[in-house]
PDB file of N, CA and C in Angstrom:
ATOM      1  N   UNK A   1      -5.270   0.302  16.986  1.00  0.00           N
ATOM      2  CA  UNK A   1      -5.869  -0.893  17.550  1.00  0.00           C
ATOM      3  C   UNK A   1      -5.771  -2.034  16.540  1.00  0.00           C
ATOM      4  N   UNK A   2      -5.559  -2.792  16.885  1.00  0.00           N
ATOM      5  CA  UNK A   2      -5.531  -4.339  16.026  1.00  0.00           C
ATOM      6  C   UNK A   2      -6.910  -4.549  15.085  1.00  0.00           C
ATOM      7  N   UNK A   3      -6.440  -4.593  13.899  1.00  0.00           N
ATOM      8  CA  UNK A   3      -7.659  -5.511  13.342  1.00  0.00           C
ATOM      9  C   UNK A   3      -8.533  -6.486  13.883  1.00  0.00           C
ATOM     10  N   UNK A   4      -8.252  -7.210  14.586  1.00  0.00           N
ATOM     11  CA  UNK A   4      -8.956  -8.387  14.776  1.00  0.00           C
ATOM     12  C   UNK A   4      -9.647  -8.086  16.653  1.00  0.00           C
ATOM     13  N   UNK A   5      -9.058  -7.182  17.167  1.00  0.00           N
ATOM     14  CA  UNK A   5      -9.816  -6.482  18.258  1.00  0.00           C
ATOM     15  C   UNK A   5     -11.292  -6.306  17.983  1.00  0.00           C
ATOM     16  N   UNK A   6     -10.928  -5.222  16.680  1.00  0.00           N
ATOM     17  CA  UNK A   6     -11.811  -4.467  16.350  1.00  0.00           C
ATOM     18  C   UNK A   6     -13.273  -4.964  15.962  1.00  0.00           C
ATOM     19  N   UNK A   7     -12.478  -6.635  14.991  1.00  0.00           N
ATOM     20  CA  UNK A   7     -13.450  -7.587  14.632  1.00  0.00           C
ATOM     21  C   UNK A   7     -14.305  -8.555  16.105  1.00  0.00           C
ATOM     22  N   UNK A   8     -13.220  -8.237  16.621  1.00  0.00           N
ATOM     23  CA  UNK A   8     -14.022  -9.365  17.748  1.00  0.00           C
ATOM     24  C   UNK A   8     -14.977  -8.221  18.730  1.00  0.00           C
ATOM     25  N   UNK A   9     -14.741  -6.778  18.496  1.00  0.00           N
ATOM     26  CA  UNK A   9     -16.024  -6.503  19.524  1.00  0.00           C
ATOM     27  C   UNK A   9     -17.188  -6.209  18.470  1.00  0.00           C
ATOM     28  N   UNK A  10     -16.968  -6.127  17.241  1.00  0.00           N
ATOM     29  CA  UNK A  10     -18.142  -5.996  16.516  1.00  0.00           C
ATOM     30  C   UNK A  10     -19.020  -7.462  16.542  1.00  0.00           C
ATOM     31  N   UNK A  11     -17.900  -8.402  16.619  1.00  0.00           N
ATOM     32  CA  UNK A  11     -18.747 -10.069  16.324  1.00  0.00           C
ATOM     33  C   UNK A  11     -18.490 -10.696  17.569  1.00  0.00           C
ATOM     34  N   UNK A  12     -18.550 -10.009  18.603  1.00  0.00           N
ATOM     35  CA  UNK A  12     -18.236 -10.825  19.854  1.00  0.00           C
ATOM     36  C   UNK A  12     -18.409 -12.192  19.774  1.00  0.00           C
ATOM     37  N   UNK A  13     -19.053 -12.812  19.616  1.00  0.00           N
ATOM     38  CA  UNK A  13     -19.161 -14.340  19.167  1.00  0.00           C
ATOM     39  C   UNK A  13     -18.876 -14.900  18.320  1.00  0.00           C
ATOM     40  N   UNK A  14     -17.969 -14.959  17.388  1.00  0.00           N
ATOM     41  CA  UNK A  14     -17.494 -15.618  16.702  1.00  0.00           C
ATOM     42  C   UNK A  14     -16.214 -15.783  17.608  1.00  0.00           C
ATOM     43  N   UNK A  15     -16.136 -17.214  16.879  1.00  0.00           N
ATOM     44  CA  UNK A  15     -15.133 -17.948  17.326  1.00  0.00           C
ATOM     45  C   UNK A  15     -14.191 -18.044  16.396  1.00  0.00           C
ATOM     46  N   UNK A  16     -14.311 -17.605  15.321  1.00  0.00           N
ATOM     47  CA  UNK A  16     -13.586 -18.104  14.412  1.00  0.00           C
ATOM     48  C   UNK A  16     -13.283 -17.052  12.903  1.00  0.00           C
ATOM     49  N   UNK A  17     -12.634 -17.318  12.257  1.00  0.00           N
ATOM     50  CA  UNK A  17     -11.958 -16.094  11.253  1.00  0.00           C
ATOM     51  C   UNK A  17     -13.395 -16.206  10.481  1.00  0.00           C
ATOM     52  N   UNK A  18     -13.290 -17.535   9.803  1.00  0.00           N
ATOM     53  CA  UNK A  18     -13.826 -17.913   8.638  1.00  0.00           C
ATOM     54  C   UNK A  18     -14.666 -18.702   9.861  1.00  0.00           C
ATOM     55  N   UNK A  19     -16.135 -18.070   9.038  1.00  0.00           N
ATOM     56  CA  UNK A  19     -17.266 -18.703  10.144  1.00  0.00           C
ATOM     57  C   UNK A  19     -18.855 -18.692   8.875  1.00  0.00           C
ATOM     58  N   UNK A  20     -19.606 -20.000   9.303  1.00  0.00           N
ATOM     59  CA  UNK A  20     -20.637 -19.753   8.597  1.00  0.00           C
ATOM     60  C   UNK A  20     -21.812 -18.749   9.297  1.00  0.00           C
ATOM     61  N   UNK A  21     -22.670 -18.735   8.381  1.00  0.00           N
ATOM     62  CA  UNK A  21     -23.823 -17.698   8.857  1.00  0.00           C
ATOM     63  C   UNK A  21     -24.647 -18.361  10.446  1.00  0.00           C
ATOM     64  N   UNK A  22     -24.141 -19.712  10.380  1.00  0.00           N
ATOM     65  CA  UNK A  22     -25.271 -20.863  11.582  1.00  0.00           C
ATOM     66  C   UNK A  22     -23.457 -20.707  12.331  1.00  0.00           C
ATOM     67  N   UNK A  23     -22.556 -20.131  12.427  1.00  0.00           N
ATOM     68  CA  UNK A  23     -21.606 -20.007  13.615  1.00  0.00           C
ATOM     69  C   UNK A  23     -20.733 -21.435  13.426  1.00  0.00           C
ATOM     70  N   UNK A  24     -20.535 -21.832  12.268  1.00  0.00           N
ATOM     71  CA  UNK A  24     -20.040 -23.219  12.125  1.00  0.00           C
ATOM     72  C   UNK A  24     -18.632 -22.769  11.311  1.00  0.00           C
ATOM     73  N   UNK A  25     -17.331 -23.547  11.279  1.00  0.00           N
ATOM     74  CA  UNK A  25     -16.115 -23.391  10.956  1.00  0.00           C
ATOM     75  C   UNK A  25     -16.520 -23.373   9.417  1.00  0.00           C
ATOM     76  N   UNK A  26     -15.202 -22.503   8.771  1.00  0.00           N
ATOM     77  CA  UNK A  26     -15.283 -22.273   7.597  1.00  0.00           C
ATOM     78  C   UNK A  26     -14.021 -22.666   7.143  1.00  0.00           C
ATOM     79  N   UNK A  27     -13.321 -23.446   6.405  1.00  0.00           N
ATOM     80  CA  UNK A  27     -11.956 -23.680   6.202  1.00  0.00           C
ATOM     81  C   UNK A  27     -11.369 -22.775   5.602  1.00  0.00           C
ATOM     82  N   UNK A  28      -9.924 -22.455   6.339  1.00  0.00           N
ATOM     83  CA  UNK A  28      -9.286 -21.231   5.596  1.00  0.00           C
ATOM     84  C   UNK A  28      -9.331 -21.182   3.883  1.00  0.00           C
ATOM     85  N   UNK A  29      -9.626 -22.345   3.190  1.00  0.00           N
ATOM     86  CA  UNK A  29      -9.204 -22.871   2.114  1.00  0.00           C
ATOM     87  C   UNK A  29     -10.425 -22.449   1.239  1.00  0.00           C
ATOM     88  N   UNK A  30     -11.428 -21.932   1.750  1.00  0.00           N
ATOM     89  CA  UNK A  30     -12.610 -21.982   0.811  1.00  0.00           C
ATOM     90  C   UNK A  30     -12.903 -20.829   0.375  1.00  0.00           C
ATOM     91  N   UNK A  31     -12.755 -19.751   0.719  1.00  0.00           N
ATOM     92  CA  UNK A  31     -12.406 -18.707  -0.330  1.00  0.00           C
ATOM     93  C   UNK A  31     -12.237 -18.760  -1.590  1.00  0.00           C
ATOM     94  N   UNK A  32     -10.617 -19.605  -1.517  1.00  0.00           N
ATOM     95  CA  UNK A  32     -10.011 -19.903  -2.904  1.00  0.00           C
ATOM     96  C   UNK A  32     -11.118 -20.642  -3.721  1.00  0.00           C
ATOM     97  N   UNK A  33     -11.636 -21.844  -3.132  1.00  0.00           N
ATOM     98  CA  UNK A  33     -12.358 -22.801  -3.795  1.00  0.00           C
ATOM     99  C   UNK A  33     -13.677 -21.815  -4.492  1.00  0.00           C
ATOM    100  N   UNK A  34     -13.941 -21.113  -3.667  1.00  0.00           N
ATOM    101  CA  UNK A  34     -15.019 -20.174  -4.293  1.00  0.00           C
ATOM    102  C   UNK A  34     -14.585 -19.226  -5.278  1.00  0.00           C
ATOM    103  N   UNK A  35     -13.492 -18.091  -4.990  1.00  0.00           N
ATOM    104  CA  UNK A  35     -12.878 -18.098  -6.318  1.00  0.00           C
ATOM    105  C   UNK A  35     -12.471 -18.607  -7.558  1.00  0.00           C
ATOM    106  N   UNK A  36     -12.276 -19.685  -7.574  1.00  0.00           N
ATOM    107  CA  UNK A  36     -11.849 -20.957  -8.383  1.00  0.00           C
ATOM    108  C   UNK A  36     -13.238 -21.139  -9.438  1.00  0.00           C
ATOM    109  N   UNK A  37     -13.783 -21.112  -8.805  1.00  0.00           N
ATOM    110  CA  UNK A  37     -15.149 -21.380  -8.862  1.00  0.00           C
ATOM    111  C   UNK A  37     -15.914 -20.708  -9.643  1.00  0.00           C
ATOM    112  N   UNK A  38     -15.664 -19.592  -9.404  1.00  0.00           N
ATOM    113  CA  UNK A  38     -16.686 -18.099 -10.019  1.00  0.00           C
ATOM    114  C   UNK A  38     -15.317 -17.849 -11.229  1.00  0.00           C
ATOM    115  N   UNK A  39     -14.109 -18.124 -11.493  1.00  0.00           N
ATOM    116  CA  UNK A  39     -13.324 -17.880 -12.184  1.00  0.00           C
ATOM    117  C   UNK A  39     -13.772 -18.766 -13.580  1.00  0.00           C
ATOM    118  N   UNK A  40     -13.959 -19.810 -13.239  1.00  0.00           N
ATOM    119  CA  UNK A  40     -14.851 -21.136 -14.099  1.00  0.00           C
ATOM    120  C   UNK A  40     -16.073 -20.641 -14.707  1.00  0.00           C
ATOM    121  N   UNK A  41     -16.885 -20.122 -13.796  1.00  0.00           N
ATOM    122  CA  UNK A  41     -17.972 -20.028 -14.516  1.00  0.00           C
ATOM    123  C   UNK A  41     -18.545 -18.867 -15.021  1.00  0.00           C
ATOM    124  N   UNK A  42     -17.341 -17.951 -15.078  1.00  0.00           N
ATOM    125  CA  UNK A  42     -17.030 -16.417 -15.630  1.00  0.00           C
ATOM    126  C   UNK A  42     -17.566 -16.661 -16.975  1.00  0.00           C
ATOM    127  N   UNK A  43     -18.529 -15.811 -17.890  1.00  0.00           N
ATOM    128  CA  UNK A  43     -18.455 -16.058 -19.297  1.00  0.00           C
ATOM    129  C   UNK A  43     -17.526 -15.039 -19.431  1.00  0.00           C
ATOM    130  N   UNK A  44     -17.126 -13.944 -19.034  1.00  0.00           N
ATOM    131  CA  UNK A  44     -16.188 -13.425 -20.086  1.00  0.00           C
ATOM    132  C   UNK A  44     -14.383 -13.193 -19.492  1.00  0.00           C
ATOM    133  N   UNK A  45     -14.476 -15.300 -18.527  1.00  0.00           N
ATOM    134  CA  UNK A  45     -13.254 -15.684 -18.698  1.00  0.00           C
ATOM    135  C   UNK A  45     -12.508 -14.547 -17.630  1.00  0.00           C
ATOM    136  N   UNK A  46     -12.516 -14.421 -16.866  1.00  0.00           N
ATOM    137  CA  UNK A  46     -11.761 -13.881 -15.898  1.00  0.00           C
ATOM    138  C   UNK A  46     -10.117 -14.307 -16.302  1.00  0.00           C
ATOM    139  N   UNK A  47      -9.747 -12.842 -15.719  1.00  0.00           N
ATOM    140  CA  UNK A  47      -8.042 -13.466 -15.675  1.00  0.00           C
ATOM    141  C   UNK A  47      -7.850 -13.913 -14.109  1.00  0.00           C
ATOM    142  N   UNK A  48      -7.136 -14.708 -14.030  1.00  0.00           N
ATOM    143  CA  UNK A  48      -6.744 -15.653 -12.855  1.00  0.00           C
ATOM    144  C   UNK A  48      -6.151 -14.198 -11.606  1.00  0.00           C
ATOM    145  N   UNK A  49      -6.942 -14.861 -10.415  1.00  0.00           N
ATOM    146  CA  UNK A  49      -6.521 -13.572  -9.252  1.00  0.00           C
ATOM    147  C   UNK A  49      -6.161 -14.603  -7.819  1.00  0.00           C
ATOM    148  N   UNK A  50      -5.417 -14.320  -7.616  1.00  0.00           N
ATOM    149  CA  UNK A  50      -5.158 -14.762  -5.900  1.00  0.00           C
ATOM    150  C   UNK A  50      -6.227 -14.272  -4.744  1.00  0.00           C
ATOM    151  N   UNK A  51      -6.757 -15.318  -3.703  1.00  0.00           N
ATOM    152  CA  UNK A  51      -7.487 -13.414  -2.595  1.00  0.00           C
ATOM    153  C   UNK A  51      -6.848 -12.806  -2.395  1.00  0.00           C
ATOM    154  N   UNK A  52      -5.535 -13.089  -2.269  1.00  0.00           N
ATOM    155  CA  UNK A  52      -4.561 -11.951  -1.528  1.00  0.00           C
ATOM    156  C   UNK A  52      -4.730 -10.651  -2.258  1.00  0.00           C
ATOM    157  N   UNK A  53      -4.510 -11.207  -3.848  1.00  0.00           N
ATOM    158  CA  UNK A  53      -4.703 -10.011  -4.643  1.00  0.00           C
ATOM    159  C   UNK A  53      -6.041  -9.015  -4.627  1.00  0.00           C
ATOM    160  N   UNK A  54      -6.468  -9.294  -4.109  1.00  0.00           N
ATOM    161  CA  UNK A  54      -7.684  -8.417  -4.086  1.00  0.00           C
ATOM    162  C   UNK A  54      -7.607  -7.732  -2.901  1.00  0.00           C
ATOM    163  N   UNK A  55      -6.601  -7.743  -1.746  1.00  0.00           N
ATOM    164  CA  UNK A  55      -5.762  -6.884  -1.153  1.00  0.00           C
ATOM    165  C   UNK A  55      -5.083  -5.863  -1.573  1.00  0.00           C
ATOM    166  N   UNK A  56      -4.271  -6.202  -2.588  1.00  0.00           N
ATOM    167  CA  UNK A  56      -3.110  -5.439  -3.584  1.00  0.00           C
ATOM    168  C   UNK A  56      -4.060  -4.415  -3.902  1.00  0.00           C
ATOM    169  N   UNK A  57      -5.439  -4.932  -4.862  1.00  0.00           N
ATOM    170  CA  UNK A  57      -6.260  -4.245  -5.660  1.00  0.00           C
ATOM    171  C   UNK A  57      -6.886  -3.343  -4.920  1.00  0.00           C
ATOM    172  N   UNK A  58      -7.331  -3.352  -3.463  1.00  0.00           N
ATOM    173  CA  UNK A  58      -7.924  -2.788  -2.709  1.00  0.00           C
ATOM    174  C   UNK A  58      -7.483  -1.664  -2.355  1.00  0.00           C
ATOM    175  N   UNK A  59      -6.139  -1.810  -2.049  1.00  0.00           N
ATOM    176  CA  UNK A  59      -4.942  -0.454  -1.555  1.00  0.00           C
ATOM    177  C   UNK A  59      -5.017   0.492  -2.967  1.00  0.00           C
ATOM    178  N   UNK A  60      -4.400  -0.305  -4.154  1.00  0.00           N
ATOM    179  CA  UNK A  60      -4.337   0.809  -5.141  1.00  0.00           C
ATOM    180  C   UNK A  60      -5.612   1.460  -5.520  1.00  0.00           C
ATOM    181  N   UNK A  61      -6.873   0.900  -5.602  1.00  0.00           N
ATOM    182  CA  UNK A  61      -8.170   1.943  -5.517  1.00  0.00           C
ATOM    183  C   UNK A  61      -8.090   2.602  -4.772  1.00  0.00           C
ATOM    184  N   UNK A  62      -8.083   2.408  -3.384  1.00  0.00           N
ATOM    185  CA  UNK A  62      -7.978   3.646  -2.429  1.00  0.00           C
ATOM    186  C   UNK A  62      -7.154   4.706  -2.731  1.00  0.00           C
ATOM    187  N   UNK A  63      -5.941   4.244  -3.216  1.00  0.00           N
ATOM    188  CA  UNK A  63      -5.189   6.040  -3.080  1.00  0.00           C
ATOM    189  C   UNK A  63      -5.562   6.020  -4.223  1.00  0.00           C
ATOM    190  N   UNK A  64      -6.075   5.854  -5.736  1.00  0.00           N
ATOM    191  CA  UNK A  64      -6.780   6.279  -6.787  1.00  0.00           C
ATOM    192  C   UNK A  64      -7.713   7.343  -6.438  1.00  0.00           C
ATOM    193  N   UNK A  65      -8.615   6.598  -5.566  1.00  0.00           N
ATOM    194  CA  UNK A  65      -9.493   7.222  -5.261  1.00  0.00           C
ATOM    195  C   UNK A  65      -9.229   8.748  -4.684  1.00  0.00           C
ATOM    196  N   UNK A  66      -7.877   9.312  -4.067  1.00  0.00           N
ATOM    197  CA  UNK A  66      -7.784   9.833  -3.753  1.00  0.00           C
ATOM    198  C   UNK A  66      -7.476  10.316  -2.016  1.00  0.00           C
ATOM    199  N   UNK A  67      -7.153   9.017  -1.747  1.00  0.00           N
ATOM    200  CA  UNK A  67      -6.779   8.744  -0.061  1.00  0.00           C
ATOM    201  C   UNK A  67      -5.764   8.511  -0.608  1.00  0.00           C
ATOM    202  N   UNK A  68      -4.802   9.843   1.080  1.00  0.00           N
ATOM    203  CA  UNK A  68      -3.167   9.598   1.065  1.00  0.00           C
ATOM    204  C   UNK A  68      -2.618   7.828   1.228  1.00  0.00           C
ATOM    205  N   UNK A  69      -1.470   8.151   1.096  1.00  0.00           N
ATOM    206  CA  UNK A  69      -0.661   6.686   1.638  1.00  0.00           C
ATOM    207  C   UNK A  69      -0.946   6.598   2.885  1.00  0.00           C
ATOM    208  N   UNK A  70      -0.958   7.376   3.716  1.00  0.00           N
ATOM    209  CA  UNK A  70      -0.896   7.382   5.083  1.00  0.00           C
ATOM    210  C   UNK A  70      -2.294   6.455   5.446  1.00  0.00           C
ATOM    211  N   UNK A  71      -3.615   7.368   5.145  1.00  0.00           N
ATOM    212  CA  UNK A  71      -4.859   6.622   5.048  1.00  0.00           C
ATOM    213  C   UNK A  71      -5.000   5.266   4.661  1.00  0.00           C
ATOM    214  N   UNK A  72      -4.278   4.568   3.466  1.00  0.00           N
ATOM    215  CA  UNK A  72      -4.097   3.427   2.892  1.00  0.00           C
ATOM    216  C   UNK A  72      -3.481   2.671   3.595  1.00  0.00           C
ATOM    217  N   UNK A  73      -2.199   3.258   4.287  1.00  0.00           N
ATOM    218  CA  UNK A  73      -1.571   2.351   4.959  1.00  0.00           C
ATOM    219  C   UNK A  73      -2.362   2.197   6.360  1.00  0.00           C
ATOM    220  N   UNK A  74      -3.285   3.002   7.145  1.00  0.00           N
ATOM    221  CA  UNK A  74      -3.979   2.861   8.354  1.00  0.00           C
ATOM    222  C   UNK A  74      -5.410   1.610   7.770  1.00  0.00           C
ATOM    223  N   UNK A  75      -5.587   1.859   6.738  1.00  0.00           N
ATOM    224  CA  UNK A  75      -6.935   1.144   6.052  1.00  0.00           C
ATOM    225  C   UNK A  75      -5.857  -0.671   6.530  1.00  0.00           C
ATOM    226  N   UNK A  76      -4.636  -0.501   5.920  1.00  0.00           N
ATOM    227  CA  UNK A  76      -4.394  -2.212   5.550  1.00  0.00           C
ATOM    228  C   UNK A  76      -3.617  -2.336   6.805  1.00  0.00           C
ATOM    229  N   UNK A  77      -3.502  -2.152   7.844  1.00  0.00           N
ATOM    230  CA  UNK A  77      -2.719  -2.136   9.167  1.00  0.00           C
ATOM    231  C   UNK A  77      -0.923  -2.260   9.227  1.00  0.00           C
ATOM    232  N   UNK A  78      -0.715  -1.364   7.890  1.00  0.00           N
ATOM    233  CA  UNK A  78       0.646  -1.593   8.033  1.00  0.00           C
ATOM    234  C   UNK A  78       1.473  -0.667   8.689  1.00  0.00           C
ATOM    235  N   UNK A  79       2.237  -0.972   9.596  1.00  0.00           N
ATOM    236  CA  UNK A  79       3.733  -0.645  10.733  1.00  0.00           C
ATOM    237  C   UNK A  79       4.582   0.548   9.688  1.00  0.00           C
ATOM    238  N   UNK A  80       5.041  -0.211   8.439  1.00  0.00           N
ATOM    239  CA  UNK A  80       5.485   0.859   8.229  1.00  0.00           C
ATOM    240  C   UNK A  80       4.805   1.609   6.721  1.00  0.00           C
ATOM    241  N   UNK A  81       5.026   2.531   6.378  1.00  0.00           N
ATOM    242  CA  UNK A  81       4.550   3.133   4.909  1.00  0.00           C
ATOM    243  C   UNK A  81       5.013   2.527   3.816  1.00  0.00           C
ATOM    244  N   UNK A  82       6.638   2.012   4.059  1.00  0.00           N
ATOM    245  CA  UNK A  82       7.361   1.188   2.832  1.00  0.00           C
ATOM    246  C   UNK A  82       6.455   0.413   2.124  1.00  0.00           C
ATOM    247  N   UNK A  83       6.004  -0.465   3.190  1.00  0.00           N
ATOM    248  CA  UNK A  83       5.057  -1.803   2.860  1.00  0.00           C
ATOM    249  C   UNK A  83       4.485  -1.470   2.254  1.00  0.00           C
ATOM    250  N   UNK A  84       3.248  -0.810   2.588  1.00  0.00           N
ATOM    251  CA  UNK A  84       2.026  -0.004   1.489  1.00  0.00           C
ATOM    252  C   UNK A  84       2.326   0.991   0.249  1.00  0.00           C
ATOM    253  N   UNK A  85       3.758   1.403   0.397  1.00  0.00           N
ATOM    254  CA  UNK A  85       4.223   2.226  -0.695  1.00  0.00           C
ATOM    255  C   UNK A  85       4.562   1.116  -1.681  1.00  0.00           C
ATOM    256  N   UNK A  86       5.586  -0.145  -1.364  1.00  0.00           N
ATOM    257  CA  UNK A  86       6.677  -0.331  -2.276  1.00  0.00           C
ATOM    258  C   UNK A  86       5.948  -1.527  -2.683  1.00  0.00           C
ATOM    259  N   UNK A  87       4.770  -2.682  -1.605  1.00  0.00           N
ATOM    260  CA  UNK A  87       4.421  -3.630  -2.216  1.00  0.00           C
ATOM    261  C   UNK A  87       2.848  -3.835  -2.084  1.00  0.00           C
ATOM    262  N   UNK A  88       2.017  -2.894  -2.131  1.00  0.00           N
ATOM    263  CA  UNK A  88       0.536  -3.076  -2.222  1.00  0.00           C
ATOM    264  C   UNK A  88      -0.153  -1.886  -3.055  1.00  0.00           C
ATOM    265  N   UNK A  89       0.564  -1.065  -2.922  1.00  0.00           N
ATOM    266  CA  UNK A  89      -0.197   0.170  -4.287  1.00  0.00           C
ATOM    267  C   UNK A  89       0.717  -0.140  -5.703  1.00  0.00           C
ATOM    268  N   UNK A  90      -0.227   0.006  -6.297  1.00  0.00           N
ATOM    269  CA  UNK A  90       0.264  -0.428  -7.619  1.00  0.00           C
ATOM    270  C   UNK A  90      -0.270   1.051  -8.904  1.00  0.00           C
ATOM    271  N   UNK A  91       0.305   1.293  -9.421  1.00  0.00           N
ATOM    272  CA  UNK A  91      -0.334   2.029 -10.566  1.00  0.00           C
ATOM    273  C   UNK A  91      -1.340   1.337 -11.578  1.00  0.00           C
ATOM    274  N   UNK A  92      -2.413   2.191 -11.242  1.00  0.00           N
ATOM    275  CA  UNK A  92      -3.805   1.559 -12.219  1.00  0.00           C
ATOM    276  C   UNK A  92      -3.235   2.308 -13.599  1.00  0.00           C
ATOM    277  N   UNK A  93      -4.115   1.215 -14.610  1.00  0.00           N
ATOM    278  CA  UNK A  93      -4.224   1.922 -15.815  1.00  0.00           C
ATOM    279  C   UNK A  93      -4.881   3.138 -15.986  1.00  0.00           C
ATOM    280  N   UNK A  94      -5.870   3.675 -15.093  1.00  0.00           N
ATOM    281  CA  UNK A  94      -6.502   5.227 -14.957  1.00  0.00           C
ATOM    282  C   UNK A  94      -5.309   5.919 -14.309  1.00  0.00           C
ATOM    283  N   UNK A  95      -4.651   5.590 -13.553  1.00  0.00           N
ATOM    284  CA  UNK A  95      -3.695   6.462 -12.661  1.00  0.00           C
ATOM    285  C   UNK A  95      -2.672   6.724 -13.860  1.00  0.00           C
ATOM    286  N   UNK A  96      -2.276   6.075 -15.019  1.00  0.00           N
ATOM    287  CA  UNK A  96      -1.413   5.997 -16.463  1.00  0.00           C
ATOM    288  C   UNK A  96      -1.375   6.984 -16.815  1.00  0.00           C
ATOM    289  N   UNK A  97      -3.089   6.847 -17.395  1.00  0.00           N
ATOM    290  CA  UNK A  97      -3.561   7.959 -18.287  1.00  0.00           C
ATOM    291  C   UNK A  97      -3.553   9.361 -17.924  1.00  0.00           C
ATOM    292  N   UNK A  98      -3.685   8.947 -16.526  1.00  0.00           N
ATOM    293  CA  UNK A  98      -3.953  10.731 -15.856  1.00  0.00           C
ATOM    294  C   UNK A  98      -2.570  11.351 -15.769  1.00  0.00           C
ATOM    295  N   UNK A  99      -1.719  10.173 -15.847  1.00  0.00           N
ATOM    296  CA  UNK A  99      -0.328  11.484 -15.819  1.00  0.00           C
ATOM    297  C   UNK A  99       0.035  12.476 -16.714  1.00  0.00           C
ATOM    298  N   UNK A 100      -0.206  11.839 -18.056  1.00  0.00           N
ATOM    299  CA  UNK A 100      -0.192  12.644 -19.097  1.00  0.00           C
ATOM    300  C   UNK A 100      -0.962  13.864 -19.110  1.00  0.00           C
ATOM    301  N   UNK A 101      -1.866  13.145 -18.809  1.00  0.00           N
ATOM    302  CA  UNK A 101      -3.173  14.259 -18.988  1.00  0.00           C
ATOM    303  C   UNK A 101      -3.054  15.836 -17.592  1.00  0.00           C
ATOM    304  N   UNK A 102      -2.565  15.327 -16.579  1.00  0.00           N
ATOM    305  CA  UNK A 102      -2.470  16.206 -15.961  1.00  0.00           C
ATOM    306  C   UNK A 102      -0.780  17.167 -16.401  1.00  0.00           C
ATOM    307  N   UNK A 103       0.415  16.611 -16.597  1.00  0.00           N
ATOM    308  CA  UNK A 103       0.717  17.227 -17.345  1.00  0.00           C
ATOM    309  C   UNK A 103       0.936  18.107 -18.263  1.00  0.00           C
ATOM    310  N   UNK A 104      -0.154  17.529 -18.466  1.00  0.00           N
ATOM    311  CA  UNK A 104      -0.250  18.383 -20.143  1.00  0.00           C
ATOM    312  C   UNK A 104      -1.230  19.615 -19.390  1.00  0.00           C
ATOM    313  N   UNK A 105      -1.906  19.495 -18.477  1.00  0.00           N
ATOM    314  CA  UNK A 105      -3.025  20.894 -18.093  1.00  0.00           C
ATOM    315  C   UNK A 105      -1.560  21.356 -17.287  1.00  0.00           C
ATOM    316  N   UNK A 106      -0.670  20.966 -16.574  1.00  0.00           N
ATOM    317  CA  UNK A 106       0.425  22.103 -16.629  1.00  0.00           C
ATOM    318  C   UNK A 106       1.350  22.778 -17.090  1.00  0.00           C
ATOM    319  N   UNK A 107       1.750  22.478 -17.766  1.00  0.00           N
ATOM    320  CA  UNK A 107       2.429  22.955 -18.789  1.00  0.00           C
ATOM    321  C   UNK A 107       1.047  23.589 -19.662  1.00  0.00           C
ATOM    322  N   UNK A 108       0.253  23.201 -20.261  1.00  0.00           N
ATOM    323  CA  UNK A 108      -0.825  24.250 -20.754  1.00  0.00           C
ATOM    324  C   UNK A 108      -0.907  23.686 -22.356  1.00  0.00           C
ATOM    325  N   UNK A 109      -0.655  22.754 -22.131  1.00  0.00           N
ATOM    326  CA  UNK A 109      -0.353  22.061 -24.321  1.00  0.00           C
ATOM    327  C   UNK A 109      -2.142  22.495 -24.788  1.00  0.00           C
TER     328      UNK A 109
END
């Protein structure tokens, strides 16, 4: 089923993607501005993120976490697996470490 099905029978009334709490338009644009925002007034200096990226980031926790591709790719509504394989999971720096480490418990070092 479509994402946005799904959204519109949970919020039957909204009219709109980006909506305030009083049902009033939200500009696609303000996200960013709010990111922008909280990036500024970070004390310990954020590194610079896109929203999109917090898409990217979202997929690779999940299969970290231990959900197949398959699951990941049903989580982000993608058609095919490529997509979610080749350009939204990413190797975490925990997913790094664990290769070695699991490795090494097979082989038996």
């Amino acid at each position: 089923m479509n994402v946005l099905d799904n959204l519109h029978k949970t919020y039957p009334k909204t009219k709109y993607i980006l909506e305030s709490a009083s049902g009033r338009w939200i500009s696609p644009t303000q996200p960013r501005r709010w990111l922008v925002q909280i990036l500024r007034d970070s004390i310990s200096k954020l590194e610079p993120i896109r929203i999109h990226g917090f898409r990217h980031t979202h997929a690779s926790l999940l299969f970290e976490s231990g959900l197949t591709l398959k699951q990941v790719q049903h989580r982000l509504g993608h058609e095919d697996l490529k997509t979610t394989m080749n350009t939204y999971v990413h190797i975490t720096e925990t997913a790094k470490d664990e290769i070695g480490t699991k490795f090494s418990k097979y082989i038996d070092f």
